[in-house]
C-alpha atoms as a PDB file:
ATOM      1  CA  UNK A   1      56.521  -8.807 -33.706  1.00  0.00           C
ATOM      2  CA  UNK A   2      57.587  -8.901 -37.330  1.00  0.00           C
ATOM      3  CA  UNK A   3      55.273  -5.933 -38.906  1.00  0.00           C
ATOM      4  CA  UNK A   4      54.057  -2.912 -37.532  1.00  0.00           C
ATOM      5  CA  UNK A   5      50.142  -2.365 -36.036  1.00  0.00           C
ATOM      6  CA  UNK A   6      48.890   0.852 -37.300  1.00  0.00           C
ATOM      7  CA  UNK A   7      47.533   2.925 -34.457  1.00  0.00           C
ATOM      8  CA  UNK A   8      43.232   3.733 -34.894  1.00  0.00           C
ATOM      9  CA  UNK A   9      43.263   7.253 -35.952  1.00  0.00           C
ATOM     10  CA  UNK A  10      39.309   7.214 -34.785  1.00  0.00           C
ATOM     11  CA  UNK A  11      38.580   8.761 -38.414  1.00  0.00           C
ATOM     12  CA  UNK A  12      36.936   7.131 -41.884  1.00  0.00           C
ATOM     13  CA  UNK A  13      35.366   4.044 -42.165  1.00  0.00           C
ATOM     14  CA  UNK A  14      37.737   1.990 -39.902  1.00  0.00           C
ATOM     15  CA  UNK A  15      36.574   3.478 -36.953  1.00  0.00           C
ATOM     16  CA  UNK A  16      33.660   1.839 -34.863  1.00  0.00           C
ATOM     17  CA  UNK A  17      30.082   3.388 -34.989  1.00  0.00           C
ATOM     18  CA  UNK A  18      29.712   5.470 -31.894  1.00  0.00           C
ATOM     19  CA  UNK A  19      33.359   5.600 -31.370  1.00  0.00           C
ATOM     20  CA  UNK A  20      33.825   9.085 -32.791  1.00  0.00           C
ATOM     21  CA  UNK A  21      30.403  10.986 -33.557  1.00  0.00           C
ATOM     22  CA  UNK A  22      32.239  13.220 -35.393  1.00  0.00           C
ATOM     23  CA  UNK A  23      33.349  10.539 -37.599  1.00  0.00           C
ATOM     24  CA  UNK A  24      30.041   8.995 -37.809  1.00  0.00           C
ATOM     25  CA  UNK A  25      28.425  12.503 -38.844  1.00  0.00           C
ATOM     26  CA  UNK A  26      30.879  13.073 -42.047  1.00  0.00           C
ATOM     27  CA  UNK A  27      30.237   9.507 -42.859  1.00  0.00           C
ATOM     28  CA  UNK A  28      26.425  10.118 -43.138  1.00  0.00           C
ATOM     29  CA  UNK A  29      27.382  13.091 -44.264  1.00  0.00           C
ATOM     30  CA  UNK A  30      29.078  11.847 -47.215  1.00  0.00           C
ATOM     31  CA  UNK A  31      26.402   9.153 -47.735  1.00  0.00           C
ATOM     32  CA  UNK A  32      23.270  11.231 -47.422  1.00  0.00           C
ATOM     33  CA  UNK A  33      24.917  13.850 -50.380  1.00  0.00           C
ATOM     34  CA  UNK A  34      25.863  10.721 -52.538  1.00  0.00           C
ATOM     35  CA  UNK A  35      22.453   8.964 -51.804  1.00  0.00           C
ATOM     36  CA  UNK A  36      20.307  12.638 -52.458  1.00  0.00           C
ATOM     37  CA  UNK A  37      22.489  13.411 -55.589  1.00  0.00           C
ATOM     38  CA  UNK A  38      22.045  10.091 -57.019  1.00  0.00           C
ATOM     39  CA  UNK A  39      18.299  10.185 -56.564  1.00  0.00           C
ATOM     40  CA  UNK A  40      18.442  13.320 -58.705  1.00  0.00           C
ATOM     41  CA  UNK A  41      20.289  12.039 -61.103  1.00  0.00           C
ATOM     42  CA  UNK A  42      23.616  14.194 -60.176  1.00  0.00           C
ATOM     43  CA  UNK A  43      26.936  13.087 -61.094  1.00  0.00           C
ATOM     44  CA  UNK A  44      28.623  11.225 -58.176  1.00  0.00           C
ATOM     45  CA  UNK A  45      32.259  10.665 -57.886  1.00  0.00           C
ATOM     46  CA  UNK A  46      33.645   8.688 -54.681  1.00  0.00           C
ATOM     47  CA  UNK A  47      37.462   8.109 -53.940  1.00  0.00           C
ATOM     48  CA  UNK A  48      36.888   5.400 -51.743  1.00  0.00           C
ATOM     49  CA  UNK A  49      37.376   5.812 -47.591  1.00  0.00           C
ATOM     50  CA  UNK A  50      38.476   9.377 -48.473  1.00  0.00           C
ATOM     51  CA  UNK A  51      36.553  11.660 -50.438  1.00  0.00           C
ATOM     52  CA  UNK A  52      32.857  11.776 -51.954  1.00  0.00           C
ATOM     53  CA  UNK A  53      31.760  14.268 -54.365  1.00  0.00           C
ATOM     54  CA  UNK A  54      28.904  15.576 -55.942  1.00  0.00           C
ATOM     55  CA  UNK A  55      27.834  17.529 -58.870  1.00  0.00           C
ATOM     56  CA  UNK A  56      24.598  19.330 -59.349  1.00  0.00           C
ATOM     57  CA  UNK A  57      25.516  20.956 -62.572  1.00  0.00           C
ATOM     58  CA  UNK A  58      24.164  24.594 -60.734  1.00  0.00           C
ATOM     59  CA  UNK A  59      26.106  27.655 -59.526  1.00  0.00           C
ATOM     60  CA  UNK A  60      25.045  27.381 -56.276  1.00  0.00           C
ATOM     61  CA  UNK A  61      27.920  25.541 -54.439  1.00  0.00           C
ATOM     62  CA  UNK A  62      25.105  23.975 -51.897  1.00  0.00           C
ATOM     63  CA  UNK A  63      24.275  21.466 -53.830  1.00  0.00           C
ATOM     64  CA  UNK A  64      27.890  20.566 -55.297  1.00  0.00           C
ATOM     65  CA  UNK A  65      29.409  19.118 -52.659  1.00  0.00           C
ATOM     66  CA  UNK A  66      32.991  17.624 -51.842  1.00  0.00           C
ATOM     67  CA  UNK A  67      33.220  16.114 -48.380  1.00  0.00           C
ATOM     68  CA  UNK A  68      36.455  14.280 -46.975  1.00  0.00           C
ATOM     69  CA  UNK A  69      35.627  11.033 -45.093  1.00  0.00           C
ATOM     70  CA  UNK A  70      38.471  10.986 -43.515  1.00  0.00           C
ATOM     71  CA  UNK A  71      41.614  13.101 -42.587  1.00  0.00           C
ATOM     72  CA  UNK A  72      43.604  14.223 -45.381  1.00  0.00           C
ATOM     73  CA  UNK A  73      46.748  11.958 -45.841  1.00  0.00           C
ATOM     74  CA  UNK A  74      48.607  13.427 -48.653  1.00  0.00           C
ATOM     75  CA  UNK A  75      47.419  16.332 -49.687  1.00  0.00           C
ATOM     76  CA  UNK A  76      48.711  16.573 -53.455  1.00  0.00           C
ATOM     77  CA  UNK A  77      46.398  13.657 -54.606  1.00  0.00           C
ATOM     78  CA  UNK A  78      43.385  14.977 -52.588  1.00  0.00           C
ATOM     79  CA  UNK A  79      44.007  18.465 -54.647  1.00  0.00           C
ATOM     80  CA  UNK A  80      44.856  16.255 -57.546  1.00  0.00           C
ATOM     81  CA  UNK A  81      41.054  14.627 -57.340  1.00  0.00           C
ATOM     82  CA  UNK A  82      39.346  17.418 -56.801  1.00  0.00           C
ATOM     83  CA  UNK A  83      40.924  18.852 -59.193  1.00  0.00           C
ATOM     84  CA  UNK A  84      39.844  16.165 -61.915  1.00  0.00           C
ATOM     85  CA  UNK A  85      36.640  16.486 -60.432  1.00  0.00           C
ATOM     86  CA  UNK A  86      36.054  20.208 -61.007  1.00  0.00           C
ATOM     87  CA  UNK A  87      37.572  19.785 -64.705  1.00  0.00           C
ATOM     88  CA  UNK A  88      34.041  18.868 -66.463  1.00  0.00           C
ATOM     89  CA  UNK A  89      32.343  21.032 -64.661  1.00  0.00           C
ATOM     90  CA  UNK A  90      32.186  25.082 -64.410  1.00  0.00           C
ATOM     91  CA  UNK A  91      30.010  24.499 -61.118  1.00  0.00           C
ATOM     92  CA  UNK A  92      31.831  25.996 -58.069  1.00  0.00           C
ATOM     93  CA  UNK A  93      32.022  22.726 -55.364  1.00  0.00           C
ATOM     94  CA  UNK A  94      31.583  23.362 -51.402  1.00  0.00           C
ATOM     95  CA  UNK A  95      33.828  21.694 -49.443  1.00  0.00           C
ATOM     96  CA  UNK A  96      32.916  20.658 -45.892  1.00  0.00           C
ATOM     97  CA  UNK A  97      34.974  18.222 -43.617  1.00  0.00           C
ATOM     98  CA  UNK A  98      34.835  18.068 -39.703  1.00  0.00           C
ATOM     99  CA  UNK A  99      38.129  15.742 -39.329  1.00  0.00           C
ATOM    100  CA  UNK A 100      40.965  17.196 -38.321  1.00  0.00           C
ATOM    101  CA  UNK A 101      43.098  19.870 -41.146  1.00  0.00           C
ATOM    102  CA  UNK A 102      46.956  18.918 -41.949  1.00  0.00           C
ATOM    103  CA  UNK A 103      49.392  21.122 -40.577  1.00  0.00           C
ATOM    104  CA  UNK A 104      49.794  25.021 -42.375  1.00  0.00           C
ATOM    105  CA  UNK A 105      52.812  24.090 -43.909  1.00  0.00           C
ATOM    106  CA  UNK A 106      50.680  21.126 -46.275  1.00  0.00           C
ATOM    107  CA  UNK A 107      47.944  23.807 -47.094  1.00  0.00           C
ATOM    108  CA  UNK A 108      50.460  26.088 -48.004  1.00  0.00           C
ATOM    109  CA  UNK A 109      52.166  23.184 -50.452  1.00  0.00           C
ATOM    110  CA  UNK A 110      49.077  21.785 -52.152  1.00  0.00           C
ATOM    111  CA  UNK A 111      47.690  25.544 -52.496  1.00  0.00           C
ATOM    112  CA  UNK A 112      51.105  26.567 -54.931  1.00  0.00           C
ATOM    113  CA  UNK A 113      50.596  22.741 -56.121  1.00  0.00           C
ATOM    114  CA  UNK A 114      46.775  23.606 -56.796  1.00  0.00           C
ATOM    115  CA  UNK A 115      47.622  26.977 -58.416  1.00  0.00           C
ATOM    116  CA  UNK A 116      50.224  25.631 -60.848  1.00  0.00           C
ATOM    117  CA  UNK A 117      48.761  22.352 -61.977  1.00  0.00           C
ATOM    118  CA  UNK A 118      46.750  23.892 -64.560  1.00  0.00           C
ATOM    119  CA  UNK A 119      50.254  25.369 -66.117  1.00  0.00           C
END
């Protein structure tokens, strides 16, 4: 073999129906919230395969949502787009994902990356 096969992770869009109901629930999951928030005329912003978000324009973090479709890869850039996200808005978004977290060490990165990006 000349290239390397990347190995199924079983997570985002990839992955076949049924294969991981996990998966297939934060995959509705992030449909249903784009397809509801559309229909009510909310602002919708997708980063394709990995992150869907919504925006309600209300305080209650409900109904502004921001659900990973997938697990998170590099976490700077997902920061990074929620981030951009959250900048025209004052709304506070709830973030839900069921695939698997990165390691401490990552969390601990993007949260001094989250907290000085503003600077």
């Amino acid at each position: 073999m000349t290239g390397e096969i990347a190995l199924e992770s079983g997570y985002g869009r990839s992955a076949p129906p049924g294969d991981n109901l996990c998966n297939d629930f934060q995959q509705e999951n992030a449909h249903s919230f784009a397809t509801l928030s559309r229909a009510r005329g909310d602002r919708v912003r997708r980063v394709e395969g990995e992150l869907t978000m919504t925006d309600a324009s209300s305080p209650l973090p409900f109904v502004n949502r921001a659900v990973l479709e997938q697990p998170i890869a590099d976490v700077e850039h997902t920061v990074r787009q929620l981030r951009d996200n959250c900048a025209s808005s004052t709304n506070t978004s709830c973030g839900h994902s069921d695939c698997p977290k990165p390691p401490s060490a990552s969390i601990r990165r993007a949260s001094r990356f989250a907290s000085t990006a503003g600077s």
